[in-house]
C-alpha atoms as a PDB file:
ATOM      1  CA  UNK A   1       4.957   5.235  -5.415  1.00  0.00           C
ATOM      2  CA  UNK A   2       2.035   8.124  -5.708  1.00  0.00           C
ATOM      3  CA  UNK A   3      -0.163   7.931  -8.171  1.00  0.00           C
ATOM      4  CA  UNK A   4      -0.372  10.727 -10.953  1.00  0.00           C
ATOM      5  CA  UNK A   5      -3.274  11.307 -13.056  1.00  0.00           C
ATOM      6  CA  UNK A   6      -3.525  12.129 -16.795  1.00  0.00           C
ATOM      7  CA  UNK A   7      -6.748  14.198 -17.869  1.00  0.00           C
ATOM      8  CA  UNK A   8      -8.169  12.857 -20.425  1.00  0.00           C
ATOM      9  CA  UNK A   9      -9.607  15.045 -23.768  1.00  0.00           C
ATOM     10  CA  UNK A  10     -13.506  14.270 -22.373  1.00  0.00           C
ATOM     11  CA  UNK A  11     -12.389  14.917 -18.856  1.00  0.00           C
ATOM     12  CA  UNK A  12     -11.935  11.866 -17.298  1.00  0.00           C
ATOM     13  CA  UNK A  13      -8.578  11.174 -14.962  1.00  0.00           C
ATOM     14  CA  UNK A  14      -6.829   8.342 -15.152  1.00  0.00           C
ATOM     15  CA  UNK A  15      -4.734   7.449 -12.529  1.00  0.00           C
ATOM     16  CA  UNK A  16      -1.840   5.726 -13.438  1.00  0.00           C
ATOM     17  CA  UNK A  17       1.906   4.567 -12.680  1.00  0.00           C
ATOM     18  CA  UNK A  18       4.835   5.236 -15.052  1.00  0.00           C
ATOM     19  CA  UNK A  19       8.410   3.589 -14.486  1.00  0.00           C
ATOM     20  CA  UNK A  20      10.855   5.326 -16.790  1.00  0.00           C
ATOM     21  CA  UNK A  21      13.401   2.970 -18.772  1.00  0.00           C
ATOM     22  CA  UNK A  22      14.850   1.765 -21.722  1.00  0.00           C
ATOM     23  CA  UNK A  23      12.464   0.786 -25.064  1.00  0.00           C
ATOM     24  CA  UNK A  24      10.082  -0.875 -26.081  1.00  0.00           C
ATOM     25  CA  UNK A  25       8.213   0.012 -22.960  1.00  0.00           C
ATOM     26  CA  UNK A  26       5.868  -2.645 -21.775  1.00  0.00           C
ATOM     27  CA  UNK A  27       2.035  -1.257 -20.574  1.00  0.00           C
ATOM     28  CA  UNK A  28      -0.563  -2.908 -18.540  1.00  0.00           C
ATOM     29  CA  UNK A  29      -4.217  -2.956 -19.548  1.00  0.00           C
ATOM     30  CA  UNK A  30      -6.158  -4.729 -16.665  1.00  0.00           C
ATOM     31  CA  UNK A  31      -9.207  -6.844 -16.778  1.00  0.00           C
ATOM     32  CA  UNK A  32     -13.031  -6.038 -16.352  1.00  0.00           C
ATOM     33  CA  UNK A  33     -13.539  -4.568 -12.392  1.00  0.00           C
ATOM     34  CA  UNK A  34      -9.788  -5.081 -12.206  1.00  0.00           C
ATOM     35  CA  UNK A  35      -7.486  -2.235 -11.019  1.00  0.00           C
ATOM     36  CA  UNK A  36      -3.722  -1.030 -11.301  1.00  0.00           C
ATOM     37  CA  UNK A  37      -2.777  -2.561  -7.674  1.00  0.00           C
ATOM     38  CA  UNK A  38      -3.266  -6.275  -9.184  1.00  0.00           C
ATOM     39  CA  UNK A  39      -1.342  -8.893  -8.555  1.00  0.00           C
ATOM     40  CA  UNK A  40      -0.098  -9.019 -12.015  1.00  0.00           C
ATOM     41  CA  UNK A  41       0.079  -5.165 -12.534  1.00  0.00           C
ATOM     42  CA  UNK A  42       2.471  -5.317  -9.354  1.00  0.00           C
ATOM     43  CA  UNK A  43       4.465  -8.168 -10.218  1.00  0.00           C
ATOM     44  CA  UNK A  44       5.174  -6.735 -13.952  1.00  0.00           C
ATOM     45  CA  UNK A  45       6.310  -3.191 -12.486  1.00  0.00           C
ATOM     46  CA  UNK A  46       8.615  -4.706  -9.883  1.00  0.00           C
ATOM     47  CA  UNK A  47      10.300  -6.675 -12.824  1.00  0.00           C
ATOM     48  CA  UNK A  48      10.120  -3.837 -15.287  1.00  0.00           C
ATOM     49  CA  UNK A  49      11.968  -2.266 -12.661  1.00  0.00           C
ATOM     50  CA  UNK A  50      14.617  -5.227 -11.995  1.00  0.00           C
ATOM     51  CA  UNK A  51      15.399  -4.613 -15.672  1.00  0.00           C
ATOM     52  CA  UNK A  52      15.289  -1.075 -16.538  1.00  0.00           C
ATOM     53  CA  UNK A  53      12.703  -1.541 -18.990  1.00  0.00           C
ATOM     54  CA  UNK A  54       9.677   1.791 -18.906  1.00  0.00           C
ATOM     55  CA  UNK A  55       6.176   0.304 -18.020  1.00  0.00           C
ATOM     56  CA  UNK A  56       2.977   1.956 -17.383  1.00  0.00           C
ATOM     57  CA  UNK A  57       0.044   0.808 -15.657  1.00  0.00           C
ATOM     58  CA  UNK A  58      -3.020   2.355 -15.298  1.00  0.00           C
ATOM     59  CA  UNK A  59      -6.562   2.666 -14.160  1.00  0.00           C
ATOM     60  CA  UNK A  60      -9.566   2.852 -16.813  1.00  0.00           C
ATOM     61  CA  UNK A  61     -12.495   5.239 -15.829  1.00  0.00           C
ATOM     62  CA  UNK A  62     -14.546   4.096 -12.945  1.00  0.00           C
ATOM     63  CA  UNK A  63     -11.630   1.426 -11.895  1.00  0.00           C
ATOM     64  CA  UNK A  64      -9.496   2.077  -9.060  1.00  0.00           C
ATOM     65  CA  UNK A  65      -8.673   5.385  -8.634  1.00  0.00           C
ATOM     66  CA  UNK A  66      -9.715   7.229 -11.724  1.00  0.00           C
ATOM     67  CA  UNK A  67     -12.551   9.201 -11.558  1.00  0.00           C
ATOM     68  CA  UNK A  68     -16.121   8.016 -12.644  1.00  0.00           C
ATOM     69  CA  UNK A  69     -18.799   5.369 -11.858  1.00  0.00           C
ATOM     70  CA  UNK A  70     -18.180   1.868 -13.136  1.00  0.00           C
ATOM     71  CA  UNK A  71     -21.829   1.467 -14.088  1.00  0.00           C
ATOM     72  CA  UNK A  72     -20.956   4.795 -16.662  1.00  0.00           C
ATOM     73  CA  UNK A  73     -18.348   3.099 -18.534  1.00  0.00           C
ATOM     74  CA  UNK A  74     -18.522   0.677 -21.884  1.00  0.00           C
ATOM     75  CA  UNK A  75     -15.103  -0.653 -24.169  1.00  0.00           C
ATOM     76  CA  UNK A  76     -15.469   2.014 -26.059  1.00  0.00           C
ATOM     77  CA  UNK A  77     -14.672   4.431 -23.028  1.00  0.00           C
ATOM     78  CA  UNK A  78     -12.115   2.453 -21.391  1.00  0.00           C
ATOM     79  CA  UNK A  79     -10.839   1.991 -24.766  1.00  0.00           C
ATOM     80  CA  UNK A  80     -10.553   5.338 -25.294  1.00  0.00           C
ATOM     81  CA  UNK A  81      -8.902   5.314 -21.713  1.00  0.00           C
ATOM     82  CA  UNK A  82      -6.044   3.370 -23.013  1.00  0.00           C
ATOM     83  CA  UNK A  83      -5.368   4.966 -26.257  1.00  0.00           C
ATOM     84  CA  UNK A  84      -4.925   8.598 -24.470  1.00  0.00           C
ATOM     85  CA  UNK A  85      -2.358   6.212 -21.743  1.00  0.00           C
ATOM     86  CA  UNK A  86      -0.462   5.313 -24.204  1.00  0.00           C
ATOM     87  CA  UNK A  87       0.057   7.872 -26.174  1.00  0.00           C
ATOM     88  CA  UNK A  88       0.545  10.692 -24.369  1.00  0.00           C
ATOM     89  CA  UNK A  89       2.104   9.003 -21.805  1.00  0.00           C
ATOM     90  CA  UNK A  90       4.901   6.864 -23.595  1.00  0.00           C
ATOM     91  CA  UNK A  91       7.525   7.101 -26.199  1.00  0.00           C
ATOM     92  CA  UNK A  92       7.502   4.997 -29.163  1.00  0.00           C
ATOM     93  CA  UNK A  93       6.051   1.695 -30.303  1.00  0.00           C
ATOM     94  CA  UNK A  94       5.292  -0.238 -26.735  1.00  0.00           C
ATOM     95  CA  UNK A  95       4.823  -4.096 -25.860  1.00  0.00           C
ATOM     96  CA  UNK A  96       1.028  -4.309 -24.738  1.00  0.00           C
ATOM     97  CA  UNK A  97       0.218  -6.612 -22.391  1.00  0.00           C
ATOM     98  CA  UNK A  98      -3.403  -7.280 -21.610  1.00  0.00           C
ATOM     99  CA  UNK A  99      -5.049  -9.355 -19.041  1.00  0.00           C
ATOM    100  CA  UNK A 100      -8.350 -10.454 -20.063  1.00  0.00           C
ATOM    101  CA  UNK A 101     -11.031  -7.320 -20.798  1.00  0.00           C
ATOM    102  CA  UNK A 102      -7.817  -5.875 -21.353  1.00  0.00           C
ATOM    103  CA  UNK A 103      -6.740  -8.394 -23.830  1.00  0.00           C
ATOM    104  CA  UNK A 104      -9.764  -7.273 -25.900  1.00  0.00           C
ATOM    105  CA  UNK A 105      -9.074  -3.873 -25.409  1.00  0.00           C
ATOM    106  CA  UNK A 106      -5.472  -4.406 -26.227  1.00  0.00           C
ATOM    107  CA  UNK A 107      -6.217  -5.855 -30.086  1.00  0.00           C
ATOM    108  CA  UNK A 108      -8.472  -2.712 -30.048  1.00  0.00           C
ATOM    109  CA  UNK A 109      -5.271  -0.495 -29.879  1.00  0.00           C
ATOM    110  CA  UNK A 110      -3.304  -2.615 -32.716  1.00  0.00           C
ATOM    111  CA  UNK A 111      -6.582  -0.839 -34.514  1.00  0.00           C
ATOM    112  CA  UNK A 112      -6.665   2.414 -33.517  1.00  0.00           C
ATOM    113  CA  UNK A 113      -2.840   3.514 -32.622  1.00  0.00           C
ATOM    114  CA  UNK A 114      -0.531   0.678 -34.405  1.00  0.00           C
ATOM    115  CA  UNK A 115       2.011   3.160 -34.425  1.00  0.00           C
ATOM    116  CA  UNK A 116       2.545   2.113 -31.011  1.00  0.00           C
ATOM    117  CA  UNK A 117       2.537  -1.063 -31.073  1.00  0.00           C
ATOM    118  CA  UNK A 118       5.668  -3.182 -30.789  1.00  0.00           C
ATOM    119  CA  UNK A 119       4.498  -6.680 -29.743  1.00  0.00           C
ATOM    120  CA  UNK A 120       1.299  -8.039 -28.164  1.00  0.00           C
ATOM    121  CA  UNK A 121       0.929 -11.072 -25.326  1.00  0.00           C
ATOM    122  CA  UNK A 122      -2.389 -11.158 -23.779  1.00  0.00           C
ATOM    123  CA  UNK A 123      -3.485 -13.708 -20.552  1.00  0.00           C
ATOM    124  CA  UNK A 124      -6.632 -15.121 -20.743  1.00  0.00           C
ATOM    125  CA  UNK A 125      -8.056 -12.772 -23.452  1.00  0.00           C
ATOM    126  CA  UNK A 126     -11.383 -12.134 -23.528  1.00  0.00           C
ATOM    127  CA  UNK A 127     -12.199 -10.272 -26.728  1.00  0.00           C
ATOM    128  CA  UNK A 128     -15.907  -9.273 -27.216  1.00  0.00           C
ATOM    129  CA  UNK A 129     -17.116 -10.753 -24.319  1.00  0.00           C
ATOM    130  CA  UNK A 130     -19.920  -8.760 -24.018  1.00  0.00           C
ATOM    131  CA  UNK A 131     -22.101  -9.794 -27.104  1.00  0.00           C
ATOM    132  CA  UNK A 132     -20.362 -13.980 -27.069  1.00  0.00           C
ATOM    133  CA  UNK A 133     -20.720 -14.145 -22.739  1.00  0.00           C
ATOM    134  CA  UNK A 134     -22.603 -11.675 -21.564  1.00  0.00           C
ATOM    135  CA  UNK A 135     -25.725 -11.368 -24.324  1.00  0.00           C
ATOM    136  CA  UNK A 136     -25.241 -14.698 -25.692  1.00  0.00           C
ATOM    137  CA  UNK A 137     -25.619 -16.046 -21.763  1.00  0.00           C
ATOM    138  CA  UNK A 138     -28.675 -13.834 -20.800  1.00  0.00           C
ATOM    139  CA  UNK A 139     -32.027 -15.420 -20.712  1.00  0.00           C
ATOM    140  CA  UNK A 140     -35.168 -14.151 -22.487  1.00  0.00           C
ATOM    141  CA  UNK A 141     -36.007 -12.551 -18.936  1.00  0.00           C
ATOM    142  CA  UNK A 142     -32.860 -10.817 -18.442  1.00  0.00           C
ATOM    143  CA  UNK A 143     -32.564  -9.543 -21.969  1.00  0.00           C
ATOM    144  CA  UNK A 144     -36.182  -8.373 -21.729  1.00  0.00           C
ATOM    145  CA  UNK A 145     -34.492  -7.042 -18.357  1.00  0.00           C
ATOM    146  CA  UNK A 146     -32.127  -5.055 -20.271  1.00  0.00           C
ATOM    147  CA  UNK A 147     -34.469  -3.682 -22.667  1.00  0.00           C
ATOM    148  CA  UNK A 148     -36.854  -2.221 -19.966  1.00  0.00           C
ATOM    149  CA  UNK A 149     -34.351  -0.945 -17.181  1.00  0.00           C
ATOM    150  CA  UNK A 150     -31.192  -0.662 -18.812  1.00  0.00           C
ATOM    151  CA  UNK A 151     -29.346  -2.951 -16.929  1.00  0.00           C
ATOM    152  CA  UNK A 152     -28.838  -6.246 -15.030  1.00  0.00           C
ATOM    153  CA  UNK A 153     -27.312  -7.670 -12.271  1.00  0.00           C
ATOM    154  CA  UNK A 154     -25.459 -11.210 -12.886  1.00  0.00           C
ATOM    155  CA  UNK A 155     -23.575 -12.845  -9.964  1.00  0.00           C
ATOM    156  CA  UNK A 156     -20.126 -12.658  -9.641  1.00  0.00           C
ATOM    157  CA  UNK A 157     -17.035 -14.776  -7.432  1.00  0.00           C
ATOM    158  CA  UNK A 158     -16.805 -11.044  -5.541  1.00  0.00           C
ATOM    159  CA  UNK A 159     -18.671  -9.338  -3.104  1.00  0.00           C
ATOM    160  CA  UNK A 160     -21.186  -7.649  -5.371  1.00  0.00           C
ATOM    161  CA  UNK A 161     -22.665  -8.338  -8.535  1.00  0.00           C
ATOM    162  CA  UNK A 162     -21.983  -7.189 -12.015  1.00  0.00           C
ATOM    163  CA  UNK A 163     -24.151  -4.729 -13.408  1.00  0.00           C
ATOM    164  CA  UNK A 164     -24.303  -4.630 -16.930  1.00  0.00           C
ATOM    165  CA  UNK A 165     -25.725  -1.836 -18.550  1.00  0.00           C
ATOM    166  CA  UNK A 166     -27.541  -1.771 -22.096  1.00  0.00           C
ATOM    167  CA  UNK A 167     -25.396   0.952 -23.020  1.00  0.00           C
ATOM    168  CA  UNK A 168     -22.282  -1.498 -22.532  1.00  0.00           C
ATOM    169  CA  UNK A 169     -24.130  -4.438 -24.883  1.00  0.00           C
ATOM    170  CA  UNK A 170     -24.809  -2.001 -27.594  1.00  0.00           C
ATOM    171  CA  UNK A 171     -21.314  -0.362 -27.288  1.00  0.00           C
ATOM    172  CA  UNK A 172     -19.690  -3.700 -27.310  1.00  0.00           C
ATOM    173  CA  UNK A 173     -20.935  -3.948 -30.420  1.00  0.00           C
ATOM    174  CA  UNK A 174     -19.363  -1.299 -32.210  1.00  0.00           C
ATOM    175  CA  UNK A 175     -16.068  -2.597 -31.139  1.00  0.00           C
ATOM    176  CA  UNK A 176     -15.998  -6.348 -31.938  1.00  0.00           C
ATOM    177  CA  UNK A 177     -12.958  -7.694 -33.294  1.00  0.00           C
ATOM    178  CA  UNK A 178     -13.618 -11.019 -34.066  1.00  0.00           C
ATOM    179  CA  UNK A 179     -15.793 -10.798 -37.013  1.00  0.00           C
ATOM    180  CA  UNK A 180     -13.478  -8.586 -39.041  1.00  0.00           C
ATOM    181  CA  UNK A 181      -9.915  -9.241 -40.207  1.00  0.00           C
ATOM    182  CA  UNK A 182      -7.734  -9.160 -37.157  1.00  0.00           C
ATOM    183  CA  UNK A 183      -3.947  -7.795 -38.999  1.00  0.00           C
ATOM    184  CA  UNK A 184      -1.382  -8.801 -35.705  1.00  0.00           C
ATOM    185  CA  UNK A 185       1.988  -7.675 -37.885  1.00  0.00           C
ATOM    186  CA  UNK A 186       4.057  -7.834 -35.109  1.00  0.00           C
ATOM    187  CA  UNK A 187       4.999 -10.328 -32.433  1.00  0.00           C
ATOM    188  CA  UNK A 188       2.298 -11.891 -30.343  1.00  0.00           C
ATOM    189  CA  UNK A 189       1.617 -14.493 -27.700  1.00  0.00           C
ATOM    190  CA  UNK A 190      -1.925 -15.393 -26.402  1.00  0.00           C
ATOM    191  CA  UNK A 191      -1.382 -17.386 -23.152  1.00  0.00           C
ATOM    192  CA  UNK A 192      -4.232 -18.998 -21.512  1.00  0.00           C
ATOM    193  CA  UNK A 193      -4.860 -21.741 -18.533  1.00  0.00           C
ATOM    194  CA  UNK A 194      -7.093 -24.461 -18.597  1.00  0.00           C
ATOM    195  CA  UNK A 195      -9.011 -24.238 -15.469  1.00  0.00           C
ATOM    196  CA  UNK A 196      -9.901 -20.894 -16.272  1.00  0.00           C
ATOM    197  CA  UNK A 197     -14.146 -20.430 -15.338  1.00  0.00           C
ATOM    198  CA  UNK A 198     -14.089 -17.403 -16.935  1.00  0.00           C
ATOM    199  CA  UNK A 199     -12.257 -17.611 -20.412  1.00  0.00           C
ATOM    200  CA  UNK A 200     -13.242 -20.710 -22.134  1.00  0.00           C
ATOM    201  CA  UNK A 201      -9.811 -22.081 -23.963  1.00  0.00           C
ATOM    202  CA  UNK A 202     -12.106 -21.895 -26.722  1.00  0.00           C
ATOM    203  CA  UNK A 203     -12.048 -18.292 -26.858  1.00  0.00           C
ATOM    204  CA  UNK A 204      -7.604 -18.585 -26.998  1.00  0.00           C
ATOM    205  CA  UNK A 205      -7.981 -21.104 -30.106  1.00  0.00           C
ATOM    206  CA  UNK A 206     -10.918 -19.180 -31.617  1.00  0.00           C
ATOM    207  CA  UNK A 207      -8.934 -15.931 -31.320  1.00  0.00           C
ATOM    208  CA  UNK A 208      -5.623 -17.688 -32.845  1.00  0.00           C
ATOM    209  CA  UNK A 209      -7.626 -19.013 -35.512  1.00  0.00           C
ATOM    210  CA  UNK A 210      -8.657 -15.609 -36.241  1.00  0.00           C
ATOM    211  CA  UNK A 211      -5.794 -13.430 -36.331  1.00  0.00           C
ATOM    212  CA  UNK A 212      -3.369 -13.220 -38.609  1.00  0.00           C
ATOM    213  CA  UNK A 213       0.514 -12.621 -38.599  1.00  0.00           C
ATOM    214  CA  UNK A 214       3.990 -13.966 -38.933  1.00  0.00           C
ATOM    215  CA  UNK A 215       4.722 -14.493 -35.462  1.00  0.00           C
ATOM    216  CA  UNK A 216       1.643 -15.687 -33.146  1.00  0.00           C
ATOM    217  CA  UNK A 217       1.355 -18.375 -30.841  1.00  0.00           C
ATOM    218  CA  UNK A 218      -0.533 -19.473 -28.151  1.00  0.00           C
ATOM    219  CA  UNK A 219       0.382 -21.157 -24.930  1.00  0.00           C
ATOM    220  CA  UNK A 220      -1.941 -23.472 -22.222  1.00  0.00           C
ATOM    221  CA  UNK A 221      -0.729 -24.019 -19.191  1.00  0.00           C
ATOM    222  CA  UNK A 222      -2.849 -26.762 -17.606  1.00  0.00           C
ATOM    223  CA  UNK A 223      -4.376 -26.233 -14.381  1.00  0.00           C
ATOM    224  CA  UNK A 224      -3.816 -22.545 -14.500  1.00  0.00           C
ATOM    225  CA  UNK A 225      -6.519 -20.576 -13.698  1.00  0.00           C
ATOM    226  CA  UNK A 226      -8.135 -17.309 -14.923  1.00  0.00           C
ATOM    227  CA  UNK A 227      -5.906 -14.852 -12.494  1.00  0.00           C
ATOM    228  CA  UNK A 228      -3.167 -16.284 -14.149  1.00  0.00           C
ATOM    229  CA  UNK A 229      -0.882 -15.202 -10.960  1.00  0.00           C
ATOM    230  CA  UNK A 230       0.743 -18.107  -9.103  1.00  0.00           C
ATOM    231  CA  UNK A 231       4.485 -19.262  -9.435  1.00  0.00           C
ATOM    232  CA  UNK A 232       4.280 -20.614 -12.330  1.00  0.00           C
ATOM    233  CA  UNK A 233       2.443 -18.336 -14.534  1.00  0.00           C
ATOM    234  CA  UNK A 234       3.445 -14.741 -13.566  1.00  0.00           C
ATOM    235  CA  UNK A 235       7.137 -16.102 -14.668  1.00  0.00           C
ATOM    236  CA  UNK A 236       5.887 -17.290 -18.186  1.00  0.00           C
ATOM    237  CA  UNK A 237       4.238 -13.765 -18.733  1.00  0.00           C
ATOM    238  CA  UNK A 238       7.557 -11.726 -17.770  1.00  0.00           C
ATOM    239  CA  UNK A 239       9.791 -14.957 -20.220  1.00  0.00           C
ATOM    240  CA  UNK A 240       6.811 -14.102 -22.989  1.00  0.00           C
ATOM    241  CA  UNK A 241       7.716 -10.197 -22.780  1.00  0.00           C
ATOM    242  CA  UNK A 242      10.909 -10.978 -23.133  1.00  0.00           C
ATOM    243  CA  UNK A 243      10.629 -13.119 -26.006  1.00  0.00           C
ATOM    244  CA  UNK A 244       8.440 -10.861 -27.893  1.00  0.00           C
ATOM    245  CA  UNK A 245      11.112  -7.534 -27.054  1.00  0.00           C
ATOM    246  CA  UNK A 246      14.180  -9.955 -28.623  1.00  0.00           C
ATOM    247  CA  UNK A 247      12.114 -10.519 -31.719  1.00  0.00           C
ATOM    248  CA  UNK A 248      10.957  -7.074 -32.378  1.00  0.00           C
ATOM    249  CA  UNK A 249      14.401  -5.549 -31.782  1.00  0.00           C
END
């Protein structure tokens, strides 16, 4: 499939893929460095397909092929991002699906466009990571770091390191959405393994605790870890998408 691009109101493209179908649409929002050719991106558009169901996936600035640096970007941008995805690129109220950073960014959107909204079910969510893991985890040294260079470099499981950027810290801020009420009026399922080193389970039960709704619920799958992609979990996330599209029909 070849990749179009949507241009965003402050210029940025976003590369994505659109599968046409039948409503609620389901859309993709990928994880921190994570890209539209994921394993779970993938796997969700080959079943969206299988079923006739529309899904979207997409690239946030400065992942994949969209256009700017990585070391540019914050939540708000890549917020922003997602908002302008989903709304100029589908039709009605969609079921968001959000894979860590993107499960963050996901409750973001049940803020800013809950017109569009239809149901929620986020994997390994990792809402404001970067004030409770990333600032909460620096040292005096590396927040000092921050202050004086703008950025720092933490070791990561890939080839390079993560550069976080004091722009990023102080954005994160101004979109935090577990201090204020968190309305979910709709559908939702958090799902989260227990080996995951990146997402503490504590961050699923703290999040749970923190919402509100009619319909929420939250599933561990022991062992599981945070790519959430072998045989047994990529099933559970398609059976969870299903779930939530029967009960908002």
């Amino acid at each position: 499939m070849s990749t179009s691009f949507l241009t965003t109101p402050s210029g940025r493209r976003i590369a994505y893929h659109l599968t046409p179908g039948t409503g609620p649409g389901v859309v993709f929002l990928g994880g921190y460095k994570s890209d539209m050719g994921g394993t779970k991106a993938v796997y969700l558009d080959a079943w969206a397909k299988s079923q006739g169901r529309a899904f979207l996936r997409f690239d946030y600035s400065g992942h994949g092929e969209s256009s700017e640096a990585f070391e540019d970007g914050c939540i708000g941008d890549w917020a922003e991002d997602a908002a302008q995805a989903i709304t100029q690129l589908t039709e009605g109220p969609q079921v968001l699906v959000g894979s860590s950073m993107g499960g963050w960014i996901s409750l973001l959107m049940t803020r800013r466009i809950p017109e569009k909204v239809a149901a929620l079910v986020t994997i390994a969510a990792a809402p404001d990571f970067t004030e409770d893991s990333f600032w909460a985890g620096f040292s005096d040294a590396q927040k000092a770091e921050l202050m004086e260079k703008g950025q720092v470099a933490l070791p990561s499981d890939y080839d390079e390191p993560y550069i976080v950027t004091q722009r990023m810290i102080e954005d994160g801020r101004n979109n935090l959405v577990l201090r204020d009420p968190l309305p979910l009026p709709f559908p939702t399922r958090f799902l989260q393994g227990t080996a995951d080193n990146s997402v503490d389970r504590e961050v699923a039960l703290r999040l749970l605790d923190h919402a509100t709704g009619p319909d929420m619920r939250l599933t561990l799958v022991d062992g599981a870890d945070h790519g959430f992609s072998d045989e047994n979990c990529l099933p559970l996330i398609t059976a969870s998408i299903q779930e939530v599209t029967q009960r908002c029909a």
